[in-house]
N, C-alpha and C. Protein backbone atom coordinates (compact mmCIF):
# COMPACT_ATOMS: atom_id res chain seq x y z
N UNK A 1 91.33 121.64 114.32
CA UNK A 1 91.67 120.82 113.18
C UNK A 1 90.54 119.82 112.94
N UNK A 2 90.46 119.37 111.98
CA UNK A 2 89.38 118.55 111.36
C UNK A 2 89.57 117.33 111.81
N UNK A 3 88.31 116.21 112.25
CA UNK A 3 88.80 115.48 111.86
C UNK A 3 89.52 114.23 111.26
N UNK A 4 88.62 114.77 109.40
CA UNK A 4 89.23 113.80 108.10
C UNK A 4 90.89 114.22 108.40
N UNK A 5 91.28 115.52 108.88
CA UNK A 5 92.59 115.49 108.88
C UNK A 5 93.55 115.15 109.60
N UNK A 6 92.73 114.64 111.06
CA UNK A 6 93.69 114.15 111.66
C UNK A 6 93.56 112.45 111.73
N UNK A 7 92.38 112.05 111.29
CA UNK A 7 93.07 110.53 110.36
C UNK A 7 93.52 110.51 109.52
N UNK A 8 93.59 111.61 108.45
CA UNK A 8 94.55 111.14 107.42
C UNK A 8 95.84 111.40 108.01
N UNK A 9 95.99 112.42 108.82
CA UNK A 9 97.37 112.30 109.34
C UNK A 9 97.92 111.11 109.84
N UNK A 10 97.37 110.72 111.20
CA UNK A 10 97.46 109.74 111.57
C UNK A 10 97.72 108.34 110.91
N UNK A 11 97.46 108.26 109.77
CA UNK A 11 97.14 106.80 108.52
C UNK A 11 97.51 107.24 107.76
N UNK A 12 98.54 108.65 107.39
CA UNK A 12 98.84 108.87 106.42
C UNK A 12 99.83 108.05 105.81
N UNK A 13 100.70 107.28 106.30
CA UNK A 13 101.75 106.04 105.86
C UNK A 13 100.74 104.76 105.20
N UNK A 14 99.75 104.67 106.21
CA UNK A 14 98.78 103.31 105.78
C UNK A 14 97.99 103.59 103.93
N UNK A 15 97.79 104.91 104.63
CA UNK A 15 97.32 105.30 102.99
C UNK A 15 98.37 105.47 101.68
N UNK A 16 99.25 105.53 101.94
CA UNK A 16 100.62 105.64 100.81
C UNK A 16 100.64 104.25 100.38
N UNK A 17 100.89 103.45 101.34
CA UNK A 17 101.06 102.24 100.98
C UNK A 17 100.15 101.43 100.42
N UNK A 18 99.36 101.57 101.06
CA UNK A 18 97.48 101.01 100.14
C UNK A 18 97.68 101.87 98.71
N UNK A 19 97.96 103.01 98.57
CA UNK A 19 97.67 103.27 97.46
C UNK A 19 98.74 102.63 96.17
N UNK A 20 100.03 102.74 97.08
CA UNK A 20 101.50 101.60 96.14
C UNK A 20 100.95 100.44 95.52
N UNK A 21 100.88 99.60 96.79
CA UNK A 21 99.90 98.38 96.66
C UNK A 21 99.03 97.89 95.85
N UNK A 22 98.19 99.09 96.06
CA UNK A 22 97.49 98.86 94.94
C UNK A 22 97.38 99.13 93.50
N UNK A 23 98.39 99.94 92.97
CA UNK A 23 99.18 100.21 92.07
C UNK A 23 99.58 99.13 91.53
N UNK A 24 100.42 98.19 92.07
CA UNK A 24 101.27 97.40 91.84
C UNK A 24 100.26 96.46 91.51
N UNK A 25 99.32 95.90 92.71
CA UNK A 25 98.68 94.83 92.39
C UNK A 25 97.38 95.40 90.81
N UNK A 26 97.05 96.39 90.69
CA UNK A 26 96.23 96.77 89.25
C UNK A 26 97.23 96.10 88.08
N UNK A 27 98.66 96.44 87.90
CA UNK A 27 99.37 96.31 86.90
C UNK A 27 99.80 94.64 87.03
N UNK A 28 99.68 94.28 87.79
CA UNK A 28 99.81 92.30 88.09
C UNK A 28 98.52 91.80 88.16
N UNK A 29 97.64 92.48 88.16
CA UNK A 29 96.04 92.16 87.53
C UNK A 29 96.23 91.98 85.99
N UNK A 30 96.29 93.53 85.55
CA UNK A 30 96.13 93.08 84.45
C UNK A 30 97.58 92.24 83.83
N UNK A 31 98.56 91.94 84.34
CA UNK A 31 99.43 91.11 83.54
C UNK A 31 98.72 89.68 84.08
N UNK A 32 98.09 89.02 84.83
CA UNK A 32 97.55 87.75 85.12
C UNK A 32 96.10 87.77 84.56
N UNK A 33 95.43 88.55 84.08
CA UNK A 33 94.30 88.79 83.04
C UNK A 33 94.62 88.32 81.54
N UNK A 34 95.82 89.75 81.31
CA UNK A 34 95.72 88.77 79.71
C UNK A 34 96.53 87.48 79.39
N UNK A 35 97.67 87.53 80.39
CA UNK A 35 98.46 86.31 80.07
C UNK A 35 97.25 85.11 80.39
N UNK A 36 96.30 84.88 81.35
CA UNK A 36 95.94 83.71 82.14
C UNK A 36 94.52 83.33 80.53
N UNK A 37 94.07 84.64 80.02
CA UNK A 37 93.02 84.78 79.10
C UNK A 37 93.88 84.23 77.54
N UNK A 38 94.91 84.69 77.31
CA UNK A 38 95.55 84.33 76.12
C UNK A 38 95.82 83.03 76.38
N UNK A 39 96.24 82.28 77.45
CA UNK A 39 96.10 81.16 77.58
C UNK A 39 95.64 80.05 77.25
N UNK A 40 94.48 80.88 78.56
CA UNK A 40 93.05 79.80 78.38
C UNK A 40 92.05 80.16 77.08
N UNK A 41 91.90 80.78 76.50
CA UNK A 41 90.59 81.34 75.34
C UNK A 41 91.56 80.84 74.39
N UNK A 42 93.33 81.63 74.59
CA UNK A 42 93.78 81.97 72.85
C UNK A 42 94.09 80.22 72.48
N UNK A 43 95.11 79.35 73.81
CA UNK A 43 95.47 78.41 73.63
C UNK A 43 94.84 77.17 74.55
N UNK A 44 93.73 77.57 75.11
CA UNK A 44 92.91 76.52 74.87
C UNK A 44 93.38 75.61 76.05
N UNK A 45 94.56 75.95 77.18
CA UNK A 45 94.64 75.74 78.52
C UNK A 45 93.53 75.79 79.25
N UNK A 46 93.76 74.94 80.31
CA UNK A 46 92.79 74.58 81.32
C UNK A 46 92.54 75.93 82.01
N UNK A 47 91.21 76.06 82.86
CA UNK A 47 91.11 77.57 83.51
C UNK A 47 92.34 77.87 84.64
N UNK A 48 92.69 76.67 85.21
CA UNK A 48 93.35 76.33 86.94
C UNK A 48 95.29 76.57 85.95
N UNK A 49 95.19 75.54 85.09
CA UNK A 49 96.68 75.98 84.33
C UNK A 49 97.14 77.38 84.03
N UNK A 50 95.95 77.77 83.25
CA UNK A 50 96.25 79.19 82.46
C UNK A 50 96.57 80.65 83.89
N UNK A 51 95.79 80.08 84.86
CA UNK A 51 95.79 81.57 85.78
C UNK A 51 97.39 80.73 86.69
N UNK A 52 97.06 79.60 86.92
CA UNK A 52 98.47 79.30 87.47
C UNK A 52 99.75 79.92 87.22
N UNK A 53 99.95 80.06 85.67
CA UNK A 53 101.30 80.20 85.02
C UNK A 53 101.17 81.80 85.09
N UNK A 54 100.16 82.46 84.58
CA UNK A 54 99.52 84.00 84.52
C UNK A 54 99.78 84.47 86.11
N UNK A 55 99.70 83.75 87.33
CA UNK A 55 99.71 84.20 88.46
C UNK A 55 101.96 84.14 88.60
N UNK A 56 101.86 83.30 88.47
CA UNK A 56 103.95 83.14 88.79
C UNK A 56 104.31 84.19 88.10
N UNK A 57 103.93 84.78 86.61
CA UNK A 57 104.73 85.69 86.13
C UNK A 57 104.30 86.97 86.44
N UNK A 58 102.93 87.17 86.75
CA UNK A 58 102.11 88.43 87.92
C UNK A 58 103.15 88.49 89.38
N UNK A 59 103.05 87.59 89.59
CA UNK A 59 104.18 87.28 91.44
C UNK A 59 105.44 87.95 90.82
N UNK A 60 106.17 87.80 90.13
CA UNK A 60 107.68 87.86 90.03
C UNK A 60 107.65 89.99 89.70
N UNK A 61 106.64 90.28 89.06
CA UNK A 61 106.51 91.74 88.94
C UNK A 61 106.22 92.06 90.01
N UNK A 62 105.77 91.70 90.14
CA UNK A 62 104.52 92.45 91.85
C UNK A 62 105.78 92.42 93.24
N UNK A 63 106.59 91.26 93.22
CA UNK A 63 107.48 91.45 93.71
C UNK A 63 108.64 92.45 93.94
N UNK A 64 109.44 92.81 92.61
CA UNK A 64 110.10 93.40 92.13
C UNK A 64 109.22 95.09 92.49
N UNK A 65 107.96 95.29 92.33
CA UNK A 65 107.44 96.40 92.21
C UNK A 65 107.39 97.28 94.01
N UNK A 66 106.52 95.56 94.60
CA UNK A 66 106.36 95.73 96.49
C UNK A 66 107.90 96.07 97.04
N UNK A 67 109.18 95.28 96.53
CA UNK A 67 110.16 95.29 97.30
C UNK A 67 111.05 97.14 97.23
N UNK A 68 110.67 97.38 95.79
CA UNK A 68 111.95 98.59 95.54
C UNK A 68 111.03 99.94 95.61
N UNK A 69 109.49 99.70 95.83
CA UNK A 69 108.67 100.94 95.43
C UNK A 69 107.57 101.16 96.67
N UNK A 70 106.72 99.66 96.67
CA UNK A 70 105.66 99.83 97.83
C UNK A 70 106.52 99.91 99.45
N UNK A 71 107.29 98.77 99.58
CA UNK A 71 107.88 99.04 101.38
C UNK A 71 109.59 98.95 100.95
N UNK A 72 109.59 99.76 100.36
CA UNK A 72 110.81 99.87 100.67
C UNK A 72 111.69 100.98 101.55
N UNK A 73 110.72 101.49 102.45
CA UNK A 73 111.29 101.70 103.80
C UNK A 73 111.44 100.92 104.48
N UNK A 74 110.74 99.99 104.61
CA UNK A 74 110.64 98.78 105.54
C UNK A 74 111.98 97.89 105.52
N UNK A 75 112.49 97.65 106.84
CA UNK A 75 113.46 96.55 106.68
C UNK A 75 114.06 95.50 105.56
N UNK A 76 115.37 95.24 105.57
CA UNK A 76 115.55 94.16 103.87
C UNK A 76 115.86 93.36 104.73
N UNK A 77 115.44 92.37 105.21
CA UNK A 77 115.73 90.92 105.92
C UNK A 77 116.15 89.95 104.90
N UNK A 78 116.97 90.28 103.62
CA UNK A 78 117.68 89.41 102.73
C UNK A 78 116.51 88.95 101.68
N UNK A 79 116.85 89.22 100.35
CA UNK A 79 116.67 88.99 99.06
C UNK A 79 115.62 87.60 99.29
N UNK A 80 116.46 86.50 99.51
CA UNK A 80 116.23 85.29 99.29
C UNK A 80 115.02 84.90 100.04
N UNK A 81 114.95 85.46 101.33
CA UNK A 81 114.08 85.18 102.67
C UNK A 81 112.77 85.92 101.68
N UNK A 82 112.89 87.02 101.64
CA UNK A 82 111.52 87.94 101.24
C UNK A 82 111.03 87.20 99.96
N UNK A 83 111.96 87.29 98.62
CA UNK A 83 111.42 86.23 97.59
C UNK A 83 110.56 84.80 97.81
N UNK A 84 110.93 83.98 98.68
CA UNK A 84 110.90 82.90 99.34
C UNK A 84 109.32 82.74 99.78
N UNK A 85 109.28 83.90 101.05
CA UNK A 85 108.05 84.23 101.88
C UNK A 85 107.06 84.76 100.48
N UNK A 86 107.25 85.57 99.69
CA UNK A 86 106.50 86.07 99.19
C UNK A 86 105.75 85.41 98.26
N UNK A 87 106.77 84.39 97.63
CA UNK A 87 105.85 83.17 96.43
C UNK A 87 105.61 82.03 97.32
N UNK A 88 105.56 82.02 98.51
CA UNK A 88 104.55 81.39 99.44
C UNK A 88 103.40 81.90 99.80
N UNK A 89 103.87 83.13 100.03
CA UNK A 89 102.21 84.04 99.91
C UNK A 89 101.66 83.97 99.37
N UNK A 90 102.02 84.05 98.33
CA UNK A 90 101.27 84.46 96.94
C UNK A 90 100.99 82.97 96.55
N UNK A 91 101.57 81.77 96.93
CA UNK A 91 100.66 80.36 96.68
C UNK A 91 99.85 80.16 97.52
N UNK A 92 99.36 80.84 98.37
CA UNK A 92 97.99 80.59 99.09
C UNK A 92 97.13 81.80 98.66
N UNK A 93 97.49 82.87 98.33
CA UNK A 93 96.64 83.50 97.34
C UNK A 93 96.18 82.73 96.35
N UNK A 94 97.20 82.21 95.22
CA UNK A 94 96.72 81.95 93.98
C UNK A 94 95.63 80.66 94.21
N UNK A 95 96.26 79.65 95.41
CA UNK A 95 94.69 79.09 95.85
C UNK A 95 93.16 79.93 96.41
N UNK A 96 93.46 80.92 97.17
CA UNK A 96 92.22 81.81 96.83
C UNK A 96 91.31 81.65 95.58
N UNK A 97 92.20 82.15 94.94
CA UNK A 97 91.98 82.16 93.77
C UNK A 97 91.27 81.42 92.39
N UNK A 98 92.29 80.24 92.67
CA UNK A 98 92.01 78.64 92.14
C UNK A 98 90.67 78.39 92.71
N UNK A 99 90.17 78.46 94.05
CA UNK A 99 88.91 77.92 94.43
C UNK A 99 87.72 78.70 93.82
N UNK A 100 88.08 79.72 93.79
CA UNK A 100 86.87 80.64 93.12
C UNK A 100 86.83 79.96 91.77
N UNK A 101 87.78 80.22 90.87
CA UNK A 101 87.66 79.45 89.65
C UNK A 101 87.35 78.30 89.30
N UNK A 102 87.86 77.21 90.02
CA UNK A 102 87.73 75.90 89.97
C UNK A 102 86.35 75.57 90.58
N UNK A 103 85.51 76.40 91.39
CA UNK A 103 84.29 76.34 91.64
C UNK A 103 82.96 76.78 90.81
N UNK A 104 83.27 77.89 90.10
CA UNK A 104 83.00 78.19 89.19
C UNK A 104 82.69 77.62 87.83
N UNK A 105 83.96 76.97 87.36
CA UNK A 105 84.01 76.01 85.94
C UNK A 105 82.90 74.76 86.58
N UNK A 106 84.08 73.88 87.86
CA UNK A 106 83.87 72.63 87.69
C UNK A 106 82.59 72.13 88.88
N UNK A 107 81.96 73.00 89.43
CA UNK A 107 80.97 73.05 90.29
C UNK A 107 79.76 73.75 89.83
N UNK A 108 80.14 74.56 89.50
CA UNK A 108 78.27 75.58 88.75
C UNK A 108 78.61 75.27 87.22
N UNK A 109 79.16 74.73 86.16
CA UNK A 109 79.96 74.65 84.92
C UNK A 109 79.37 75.64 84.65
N UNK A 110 80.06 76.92 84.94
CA UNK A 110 80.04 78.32 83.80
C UNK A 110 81.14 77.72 83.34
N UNK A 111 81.42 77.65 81.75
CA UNK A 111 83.12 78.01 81.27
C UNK A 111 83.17 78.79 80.09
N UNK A 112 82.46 79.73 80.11
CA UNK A 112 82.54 80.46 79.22
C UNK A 112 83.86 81.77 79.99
N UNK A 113 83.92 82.72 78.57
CA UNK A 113 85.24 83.34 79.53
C UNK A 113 84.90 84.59 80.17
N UNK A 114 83.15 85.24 80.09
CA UNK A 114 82.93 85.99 81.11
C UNK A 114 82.53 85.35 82.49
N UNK A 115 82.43 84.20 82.59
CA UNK A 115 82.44 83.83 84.36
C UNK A 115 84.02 83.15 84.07
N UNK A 116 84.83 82.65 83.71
CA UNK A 116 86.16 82.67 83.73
C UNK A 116 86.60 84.13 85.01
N UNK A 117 86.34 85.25 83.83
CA UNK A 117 86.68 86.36 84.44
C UNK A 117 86.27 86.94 85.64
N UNK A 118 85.11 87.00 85.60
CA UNK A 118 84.67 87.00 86.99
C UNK A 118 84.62 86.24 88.32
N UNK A 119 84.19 85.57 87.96
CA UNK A 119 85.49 84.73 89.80
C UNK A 119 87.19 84.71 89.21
N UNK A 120 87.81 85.72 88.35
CA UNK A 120 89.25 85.72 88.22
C UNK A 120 89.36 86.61 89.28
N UNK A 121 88.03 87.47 88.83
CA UNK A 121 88.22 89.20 89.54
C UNK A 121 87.46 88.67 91.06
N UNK A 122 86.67 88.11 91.29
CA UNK A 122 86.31 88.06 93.11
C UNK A 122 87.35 87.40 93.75
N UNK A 123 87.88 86.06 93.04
CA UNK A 123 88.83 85.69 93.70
C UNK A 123 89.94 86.70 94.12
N UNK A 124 90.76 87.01 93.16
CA UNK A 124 91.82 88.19 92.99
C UNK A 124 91.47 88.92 94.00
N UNK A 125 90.01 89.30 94.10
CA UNK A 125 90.07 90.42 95.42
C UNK A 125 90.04 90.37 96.58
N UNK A 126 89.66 88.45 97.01
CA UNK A 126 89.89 88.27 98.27
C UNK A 126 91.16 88.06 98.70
N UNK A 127 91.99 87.26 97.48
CA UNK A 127 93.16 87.12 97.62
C UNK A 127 94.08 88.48 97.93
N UNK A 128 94.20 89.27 97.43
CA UNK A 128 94.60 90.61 97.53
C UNK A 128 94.35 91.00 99.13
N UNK A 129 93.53 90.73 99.85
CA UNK A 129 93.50 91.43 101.11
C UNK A 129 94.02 90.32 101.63
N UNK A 130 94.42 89.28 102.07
CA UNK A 130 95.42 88.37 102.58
C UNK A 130 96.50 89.10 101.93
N UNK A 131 97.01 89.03 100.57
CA UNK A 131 98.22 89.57 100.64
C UNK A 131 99.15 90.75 101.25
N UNK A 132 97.93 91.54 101.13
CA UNK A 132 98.04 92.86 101.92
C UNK A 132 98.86 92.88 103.11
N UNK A 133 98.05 92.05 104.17
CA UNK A 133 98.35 91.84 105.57
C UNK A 133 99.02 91.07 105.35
N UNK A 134 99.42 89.83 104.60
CA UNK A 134 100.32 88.76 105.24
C UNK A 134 102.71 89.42 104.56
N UNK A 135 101.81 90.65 103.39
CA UNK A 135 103.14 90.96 103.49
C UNK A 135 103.99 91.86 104.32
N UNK A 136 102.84 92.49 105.07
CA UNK A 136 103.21 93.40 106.12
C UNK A 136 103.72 92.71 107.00
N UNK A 137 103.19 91.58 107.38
CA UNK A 137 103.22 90.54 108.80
C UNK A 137 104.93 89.86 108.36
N UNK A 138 105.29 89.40 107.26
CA UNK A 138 105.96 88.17 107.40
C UNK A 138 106.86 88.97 106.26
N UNK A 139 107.04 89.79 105.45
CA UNK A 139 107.72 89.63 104.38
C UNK A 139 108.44 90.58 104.03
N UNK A 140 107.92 92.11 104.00
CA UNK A 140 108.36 93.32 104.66
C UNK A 140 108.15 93.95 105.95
N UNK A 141 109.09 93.71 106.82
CA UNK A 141 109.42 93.74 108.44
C UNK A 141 109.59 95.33 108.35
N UNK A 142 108.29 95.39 109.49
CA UNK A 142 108.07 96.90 109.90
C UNK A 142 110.24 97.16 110.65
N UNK A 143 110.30 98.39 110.84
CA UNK A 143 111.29 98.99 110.91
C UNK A 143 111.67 98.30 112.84
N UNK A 144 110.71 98.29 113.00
CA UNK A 144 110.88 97.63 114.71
C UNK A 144 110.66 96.59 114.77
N UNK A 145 111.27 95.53 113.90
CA UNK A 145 110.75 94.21 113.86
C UNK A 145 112.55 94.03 114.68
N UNK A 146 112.14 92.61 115.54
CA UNK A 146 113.30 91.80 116.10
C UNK A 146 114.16 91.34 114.72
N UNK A 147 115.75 91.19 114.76
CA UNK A 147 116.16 90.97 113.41
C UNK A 147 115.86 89.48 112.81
N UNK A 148 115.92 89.19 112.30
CA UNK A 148 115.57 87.68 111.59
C UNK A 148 117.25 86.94 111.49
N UNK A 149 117.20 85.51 111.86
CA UNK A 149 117.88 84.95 111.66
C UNK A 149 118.33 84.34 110.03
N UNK A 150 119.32 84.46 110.04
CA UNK A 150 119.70 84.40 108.21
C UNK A 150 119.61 83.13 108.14
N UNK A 151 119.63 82.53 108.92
CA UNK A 151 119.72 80.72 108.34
C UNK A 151 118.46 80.15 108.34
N UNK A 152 117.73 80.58 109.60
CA UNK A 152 116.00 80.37 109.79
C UNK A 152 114.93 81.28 108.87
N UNK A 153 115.37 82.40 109.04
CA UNK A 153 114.62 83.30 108.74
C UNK A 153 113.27 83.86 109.28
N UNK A 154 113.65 83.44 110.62
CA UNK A 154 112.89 83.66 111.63
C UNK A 154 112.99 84.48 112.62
N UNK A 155 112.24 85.31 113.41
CA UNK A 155 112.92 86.53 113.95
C UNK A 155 113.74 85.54 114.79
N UNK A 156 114.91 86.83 115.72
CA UNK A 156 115.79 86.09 116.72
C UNK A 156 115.18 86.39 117.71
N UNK A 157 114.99 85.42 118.71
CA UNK A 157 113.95 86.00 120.22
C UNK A 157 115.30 86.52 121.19
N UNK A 158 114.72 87.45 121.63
CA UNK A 158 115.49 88.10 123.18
C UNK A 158 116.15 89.07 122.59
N UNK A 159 116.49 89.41 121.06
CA UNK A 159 117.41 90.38 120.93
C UNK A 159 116.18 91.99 120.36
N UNK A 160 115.80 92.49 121.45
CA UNK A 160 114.74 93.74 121.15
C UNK A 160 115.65 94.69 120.13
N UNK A 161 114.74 95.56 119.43
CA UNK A 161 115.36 96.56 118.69
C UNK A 161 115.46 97.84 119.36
N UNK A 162 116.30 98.73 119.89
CA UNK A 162 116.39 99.73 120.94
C UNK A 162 115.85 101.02 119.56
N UNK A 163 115.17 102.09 120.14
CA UNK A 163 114.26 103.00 119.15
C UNK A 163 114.50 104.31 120.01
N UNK A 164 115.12 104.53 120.84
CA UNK A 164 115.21 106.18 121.26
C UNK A 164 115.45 106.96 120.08
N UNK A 165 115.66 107.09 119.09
CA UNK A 165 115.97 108.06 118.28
C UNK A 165 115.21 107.81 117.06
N UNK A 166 114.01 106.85 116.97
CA UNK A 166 112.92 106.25 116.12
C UNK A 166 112.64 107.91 115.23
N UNK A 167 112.05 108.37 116.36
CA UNK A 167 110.90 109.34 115.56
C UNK A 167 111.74 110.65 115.43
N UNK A 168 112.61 110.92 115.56
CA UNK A 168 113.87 111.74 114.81
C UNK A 168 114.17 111.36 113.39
N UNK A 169 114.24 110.15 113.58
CA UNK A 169 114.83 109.56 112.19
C UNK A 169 114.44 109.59 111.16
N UNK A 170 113.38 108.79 111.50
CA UNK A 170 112.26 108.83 110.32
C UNK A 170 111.64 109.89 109.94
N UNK A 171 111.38 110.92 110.81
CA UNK A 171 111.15 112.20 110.37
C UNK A 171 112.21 112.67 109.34
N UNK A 172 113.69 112.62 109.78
CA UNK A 172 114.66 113.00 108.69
C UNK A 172 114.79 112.10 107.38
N UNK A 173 114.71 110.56 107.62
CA UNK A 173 114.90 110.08 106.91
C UNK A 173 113.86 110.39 105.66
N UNK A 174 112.07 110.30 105.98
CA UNK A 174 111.29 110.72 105.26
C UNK A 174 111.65 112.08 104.26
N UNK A 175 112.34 113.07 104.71
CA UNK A 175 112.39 114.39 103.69
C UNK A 175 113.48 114.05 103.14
N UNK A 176 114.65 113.37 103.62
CA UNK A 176 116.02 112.81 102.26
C UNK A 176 115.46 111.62 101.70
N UNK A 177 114.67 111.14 102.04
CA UNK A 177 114.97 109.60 101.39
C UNK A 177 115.57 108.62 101.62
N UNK A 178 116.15 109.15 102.62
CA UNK A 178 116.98 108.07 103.50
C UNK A 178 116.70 107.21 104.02
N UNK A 179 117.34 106.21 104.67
CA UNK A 179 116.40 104.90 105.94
C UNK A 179 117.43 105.36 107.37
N UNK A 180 116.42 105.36 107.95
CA UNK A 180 116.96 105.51 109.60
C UNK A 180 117.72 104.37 110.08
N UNK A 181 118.42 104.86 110.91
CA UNK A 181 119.83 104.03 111.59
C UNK A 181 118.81 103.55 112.35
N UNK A 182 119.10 101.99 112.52
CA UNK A 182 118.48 100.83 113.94
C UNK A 182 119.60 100.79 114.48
N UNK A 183 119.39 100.96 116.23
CA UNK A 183 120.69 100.06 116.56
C UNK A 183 119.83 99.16 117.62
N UNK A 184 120.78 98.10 117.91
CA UNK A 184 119.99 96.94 118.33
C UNK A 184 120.52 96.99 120.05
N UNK A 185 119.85 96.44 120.42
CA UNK A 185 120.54 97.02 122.03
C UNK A 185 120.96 94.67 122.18
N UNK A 186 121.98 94.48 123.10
CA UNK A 186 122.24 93.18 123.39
C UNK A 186 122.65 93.37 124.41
């Protein structure tokens, strides 16, 4: 066997999801492009305002898109918790973000709206690889994550997730569509 084919095997989940991901985040690009550009060019908002407001209504899709399409195999540790974590994420992204821009305008004064755009787009792309990892880490809980406390929302320590029947499951679950049974051992 080859082998490109036995890393893609191997990463073949990593690659699905990078490719969701990035799906999702292209179509919340361009909704934080023209909203943040109609903004700032059409109405004459500040650069830091216009991508601000352009970034919350980018977050609320991108959300909706990551939760029911990109990991939604992945654990639901509650609506509120993941929403929560995620426009926290995504506010240290959109500072990514903000610094590129705000460095840009009010430090080198480009303000025209092709350097607008361009530290929209370098920022966006550093930001994007923090998001990447920090939603894997904190926001969609791999399938063997300890359960999270509903009031904290923090994992619960000491209670392990028991997995003898892991890679059965998911094997089945993968060809129905299904999600594999956790049971928790106490």
């Amino acid at each position: 066997m080859s082998l490109v084919a036995n890393l893609y095997r191997r990463f073949a989940h990593l690659v699905h999801e990078l490719a969701k991901f990035g799906s999702v985040g292209a179509v919340a690009f361009v909704i934080t492009v023209g909203v943040g550009n109609a903004l700032h060019t059409g109405l004459g908002m500040g650069p830091l305002t216009s991508n601000g407001i352009a970034t919350v209504i980018a977050t609320t899709f991108a959300y909706v898109a990551n939760r029911f399409w990109t990991f939604r195999h992945r654990d639901r540790t509650g609506l509120g918790r993941e929403y929560l974590l995620f426009f926290a994420l995504n506010g240290v992204g959109l500072v990514i973000t903000e610094l590129f821009i705000g460095f840009t305008h009010y430090v080198l004064e480009l303000t025209g709206p092709i350097a607008f755009n361009a530290s929209l787009v370098v920022g966006t792309g550093v930001a994007t690889l923090f998001r990447f990892w920090s939603y894997k880490k904190w926001v969609f809980l791999p399938t063997s994550a300890p359960p999270v406390d509903p009031a904290s929302g923090l994992p619960e320590a000491g209670r392990p997730v028991s997995r003898p029947q892991e890679a059965a499951g998911e094997d089945a679950a993968r060809s129905t569509g299904e999600r594999p049974q956790v049971t928790q051992a106490g």
